[in-house]
Protein backbone atom coordinates (compact mmCIF):
# COMPACT_ATOMS: atom_id res chain seq x y z
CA UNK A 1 -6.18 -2.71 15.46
CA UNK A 2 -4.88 0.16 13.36
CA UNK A 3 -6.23 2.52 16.56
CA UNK A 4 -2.81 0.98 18.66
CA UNK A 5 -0.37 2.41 15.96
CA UNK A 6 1.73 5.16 18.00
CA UNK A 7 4.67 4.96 16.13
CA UNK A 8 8.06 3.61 18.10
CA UNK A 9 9.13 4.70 20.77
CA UNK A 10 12.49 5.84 22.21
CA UNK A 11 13.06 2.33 24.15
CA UNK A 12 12.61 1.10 20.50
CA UNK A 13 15.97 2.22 19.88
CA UNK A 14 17.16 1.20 22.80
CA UNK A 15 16.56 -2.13 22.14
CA UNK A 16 18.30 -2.41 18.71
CA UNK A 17 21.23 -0.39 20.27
CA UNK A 18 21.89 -3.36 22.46
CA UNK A 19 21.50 -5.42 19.52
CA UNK A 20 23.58 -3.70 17.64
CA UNK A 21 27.62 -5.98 16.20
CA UNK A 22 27.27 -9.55 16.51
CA UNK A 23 25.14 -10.24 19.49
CA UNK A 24 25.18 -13.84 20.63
CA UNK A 25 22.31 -15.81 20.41
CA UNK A 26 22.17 -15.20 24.04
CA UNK A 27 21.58 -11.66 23.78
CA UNK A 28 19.16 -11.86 21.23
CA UNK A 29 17.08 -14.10 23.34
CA UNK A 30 17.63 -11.92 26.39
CA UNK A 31 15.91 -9.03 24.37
CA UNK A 32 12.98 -11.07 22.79
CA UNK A 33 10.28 -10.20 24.85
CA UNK A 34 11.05 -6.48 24.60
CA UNK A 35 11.89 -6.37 21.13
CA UNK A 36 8.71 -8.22 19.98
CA UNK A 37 6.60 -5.26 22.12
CA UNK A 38 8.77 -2.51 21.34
CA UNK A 39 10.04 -2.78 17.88
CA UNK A 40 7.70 -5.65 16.45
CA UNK A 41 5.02 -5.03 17.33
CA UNK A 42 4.72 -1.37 16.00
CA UNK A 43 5.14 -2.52 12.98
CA UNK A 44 2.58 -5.18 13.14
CA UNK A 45 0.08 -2.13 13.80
CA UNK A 46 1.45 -0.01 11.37
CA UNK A 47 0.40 -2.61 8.34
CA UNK A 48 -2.96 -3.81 10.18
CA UNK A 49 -3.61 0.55 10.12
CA UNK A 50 -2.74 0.33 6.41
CA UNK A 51 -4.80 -2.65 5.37
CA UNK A 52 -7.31 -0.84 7.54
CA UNK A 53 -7.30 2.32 4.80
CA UNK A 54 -7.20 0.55 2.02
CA UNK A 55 -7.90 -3.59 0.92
CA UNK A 56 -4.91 -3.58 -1.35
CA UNK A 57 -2.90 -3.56 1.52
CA UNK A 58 -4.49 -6.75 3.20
CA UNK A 59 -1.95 -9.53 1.54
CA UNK A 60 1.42 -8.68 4.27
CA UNK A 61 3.73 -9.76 6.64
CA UNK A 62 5.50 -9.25 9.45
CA UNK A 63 9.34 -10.63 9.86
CA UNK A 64 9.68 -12.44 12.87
CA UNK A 65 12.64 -13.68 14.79
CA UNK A 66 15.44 -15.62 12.89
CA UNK A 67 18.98 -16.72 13.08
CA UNK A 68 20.92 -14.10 11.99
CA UNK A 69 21.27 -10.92 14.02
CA UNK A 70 20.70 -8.75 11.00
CA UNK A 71 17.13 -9.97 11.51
CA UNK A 72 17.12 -8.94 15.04
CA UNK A 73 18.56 -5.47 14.12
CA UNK A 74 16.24 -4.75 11.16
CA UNK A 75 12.54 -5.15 11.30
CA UNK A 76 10.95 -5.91 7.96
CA UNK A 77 7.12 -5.79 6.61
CA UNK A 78 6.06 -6.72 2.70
CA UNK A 79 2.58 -6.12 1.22
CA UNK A 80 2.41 -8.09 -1.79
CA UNK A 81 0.34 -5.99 -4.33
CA UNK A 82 0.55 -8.42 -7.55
CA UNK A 83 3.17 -11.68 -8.54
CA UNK A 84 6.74 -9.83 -7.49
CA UNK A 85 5.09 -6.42 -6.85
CA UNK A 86 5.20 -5.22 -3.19
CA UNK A 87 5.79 -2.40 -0.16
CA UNK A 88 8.43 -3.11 1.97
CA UNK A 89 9.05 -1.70 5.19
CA UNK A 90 12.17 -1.37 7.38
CA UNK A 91 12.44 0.08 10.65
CA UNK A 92 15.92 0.06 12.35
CA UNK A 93 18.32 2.69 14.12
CA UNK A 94 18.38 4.69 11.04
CA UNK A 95 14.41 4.37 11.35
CA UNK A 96 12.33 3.75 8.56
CA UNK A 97 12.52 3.13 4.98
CA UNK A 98 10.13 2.47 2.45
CA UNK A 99 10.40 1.15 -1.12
CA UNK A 100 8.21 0.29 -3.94
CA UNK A 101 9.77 -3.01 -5.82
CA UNK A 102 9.10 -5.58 -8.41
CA UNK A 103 12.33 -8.12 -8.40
CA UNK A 104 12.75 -12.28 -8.28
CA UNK A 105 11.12 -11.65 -11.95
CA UNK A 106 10.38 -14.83 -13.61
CA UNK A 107 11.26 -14.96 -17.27
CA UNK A 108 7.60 -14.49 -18.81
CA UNK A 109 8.14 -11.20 -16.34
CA UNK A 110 11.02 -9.62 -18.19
CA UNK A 111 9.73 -10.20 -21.11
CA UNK A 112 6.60 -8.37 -20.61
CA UNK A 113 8.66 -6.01 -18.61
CA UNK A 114 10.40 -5.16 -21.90
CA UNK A 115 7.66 -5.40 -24.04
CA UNK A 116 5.87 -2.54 -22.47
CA UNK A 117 8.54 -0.30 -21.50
CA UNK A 118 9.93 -0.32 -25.63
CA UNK A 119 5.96 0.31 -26.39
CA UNK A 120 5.40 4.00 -26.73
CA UNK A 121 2.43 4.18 -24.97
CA UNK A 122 2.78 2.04 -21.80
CA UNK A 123 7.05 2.92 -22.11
CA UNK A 124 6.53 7.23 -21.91
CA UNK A 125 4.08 6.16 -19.03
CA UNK A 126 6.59 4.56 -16.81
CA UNK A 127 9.41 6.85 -18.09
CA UNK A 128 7.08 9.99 -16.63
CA UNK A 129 6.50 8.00 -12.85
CA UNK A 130 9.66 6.68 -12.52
CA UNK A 131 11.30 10.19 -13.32
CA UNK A 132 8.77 12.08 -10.60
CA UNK A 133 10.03 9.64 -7.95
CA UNK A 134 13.29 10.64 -8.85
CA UNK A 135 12.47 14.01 -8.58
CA UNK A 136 10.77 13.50 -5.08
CA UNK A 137 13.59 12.33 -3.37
CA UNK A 138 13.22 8.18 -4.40
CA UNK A 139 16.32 6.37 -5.06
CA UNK A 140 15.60 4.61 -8.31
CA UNK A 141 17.91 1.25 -8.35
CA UNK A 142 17.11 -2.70 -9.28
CA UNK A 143 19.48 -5.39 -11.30
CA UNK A 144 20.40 -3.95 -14.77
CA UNK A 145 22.13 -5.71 -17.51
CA UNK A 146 25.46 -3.45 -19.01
CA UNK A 147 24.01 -3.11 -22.08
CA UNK A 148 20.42 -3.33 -23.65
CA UNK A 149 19.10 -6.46 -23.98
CA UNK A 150 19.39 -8.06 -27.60
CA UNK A 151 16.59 -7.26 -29.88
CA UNK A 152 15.97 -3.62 -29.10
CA UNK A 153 17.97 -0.27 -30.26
CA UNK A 154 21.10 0.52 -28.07
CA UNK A 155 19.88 3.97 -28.53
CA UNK A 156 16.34 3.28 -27.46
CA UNK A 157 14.74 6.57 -25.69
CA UNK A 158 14.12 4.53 -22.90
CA UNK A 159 17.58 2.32 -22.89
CA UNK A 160 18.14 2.71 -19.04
CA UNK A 161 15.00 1.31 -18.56
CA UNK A 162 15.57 -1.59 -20.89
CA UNK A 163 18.40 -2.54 -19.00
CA UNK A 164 16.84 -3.67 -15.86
CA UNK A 165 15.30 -7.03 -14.50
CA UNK A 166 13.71 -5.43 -11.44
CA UNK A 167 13.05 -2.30 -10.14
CA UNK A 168 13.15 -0.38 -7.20
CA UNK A 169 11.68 3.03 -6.24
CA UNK A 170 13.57 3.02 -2.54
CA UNK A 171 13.07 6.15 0.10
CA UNK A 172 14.59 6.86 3.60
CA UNK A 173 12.10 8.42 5.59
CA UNK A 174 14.19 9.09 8.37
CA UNK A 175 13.60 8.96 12.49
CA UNK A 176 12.93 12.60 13.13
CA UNK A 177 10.06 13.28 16.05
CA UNK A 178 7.22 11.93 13.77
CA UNK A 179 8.06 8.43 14.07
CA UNK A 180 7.28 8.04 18.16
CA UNK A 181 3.72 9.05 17.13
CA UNK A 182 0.87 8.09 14.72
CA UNK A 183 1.99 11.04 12.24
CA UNK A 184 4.43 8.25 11.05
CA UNK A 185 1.00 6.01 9.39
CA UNK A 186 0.12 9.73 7.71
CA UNK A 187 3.85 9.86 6.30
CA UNK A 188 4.03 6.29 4.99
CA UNK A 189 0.23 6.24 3.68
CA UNK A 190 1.32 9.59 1.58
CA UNK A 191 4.48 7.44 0.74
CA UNK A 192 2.75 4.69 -0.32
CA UNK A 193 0.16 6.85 -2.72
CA UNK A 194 3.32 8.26 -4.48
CA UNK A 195 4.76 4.72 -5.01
CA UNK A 196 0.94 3.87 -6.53
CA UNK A 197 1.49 4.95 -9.83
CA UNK A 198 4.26 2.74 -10.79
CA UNK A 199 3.24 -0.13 -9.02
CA UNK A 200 0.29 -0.12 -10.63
CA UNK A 201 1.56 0.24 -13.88
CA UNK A 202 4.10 -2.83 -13.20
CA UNK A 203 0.76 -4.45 -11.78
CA UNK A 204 -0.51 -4.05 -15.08
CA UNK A 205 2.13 -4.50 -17.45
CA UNK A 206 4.54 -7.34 -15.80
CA UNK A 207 2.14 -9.04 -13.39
CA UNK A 208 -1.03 -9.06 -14.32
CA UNK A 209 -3.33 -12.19 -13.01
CA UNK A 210 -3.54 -15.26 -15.06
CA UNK A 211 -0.48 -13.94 -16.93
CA UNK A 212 1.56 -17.49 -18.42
CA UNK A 213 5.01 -17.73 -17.69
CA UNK A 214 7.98 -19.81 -17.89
């Protein structure tokens, strides 16, 4: 399957143009059929071509139709790399954006979260990734509490990163010519390897398997 990835094509837009306000429900069922082949679909290929590359990619999902027309104007793929850790995808008339996340944290989560991130060792670690990503163009953002949370130093080197409960690495990649053709799997593969380093540390530090929480 990830041979059929060719990128979207101009009808693509076309479709989500007419879909575009607060389409009736009659609309959105008039445009089913073409937006399931034309905007849907591409996406399904695009994740099948990623799994494809790479097994840590396998665990994902496609949004389908639902009852709310931002649904219908904003197709959506997750791959779920550990407990709250995953890739989303979103393809709509801006055209695609990508972003590394780990959110919905469970409280055993933030705790570890925290743990690490005050620890020098694992903390400089994610402090280093999180500022190249910055640096690359990656829109760093996620809940944050106003103030550190109780129990560590308000002026904590890494304070800002205290203060969140999830965290998002978030890119817009944009709808220039690539993204009618199969350059767009090269551009979100190379996307995906810069988002590896602090998803895998999150992975590792917040979500790790047969990690108790509560």
């Amino acid at each position: 399957m990830h041979r059929d990835f060719s990128g979207w094509s101009e009808a693509a837009f076309d479709v989500l143009l007419r879909l575009e306000g607060d389409p009736s429900a009659a609309a959105r069922e008039a445009l089913r059929k073409d937006r399931e082949r034309l905007v849907r679909q591409p996406m399904v290929a695009l994740v099948d071509a990623l799994a494809f590359r790479s097994e840590s990619f396998e665990d994902h999902s496609v949004s389908g139709f639902r009852s709310t027309p931002w649904w219908w104007q904003h197709q959506c793929a997750v791959v779920r790399l550990a407990e709250n850790v995953e890739i989303g995808l979103r393809f709509d008339l801006d055209g695609l954006r990508l972003q590394g996340a780990w959110w919905y944290a469970t409280p055993g989560q933030v705790e570890r979260y925290r743990a690490a991130v005050a620890a020098e060792a694992s903390g400089s670690v994610l402090a280093k990734v999180v500022e190249e990503l910055a640096d690359g163009g990656y829109e760093i953002t996620g809940e944050k509490l106003k103030r550190v949370p109780r129990g560590f130093p308000a002026d904590h080197p890494r304070a800002e990163l205290l203060r969140h409960r999830s965290l998002l690495a978030v890119r817009e990649l944009g709808c220039d010519d690539w993204l009618h053709s199969a350059e767009a799997l090269d551009r979100v593969w190379l996307a995906c390897r810069e988002l590896e380093p602090v998803l895998s540390w999150l992975a590792q530090n917040v979500a790790p398997p047969g990690a108790e929480d509560r």
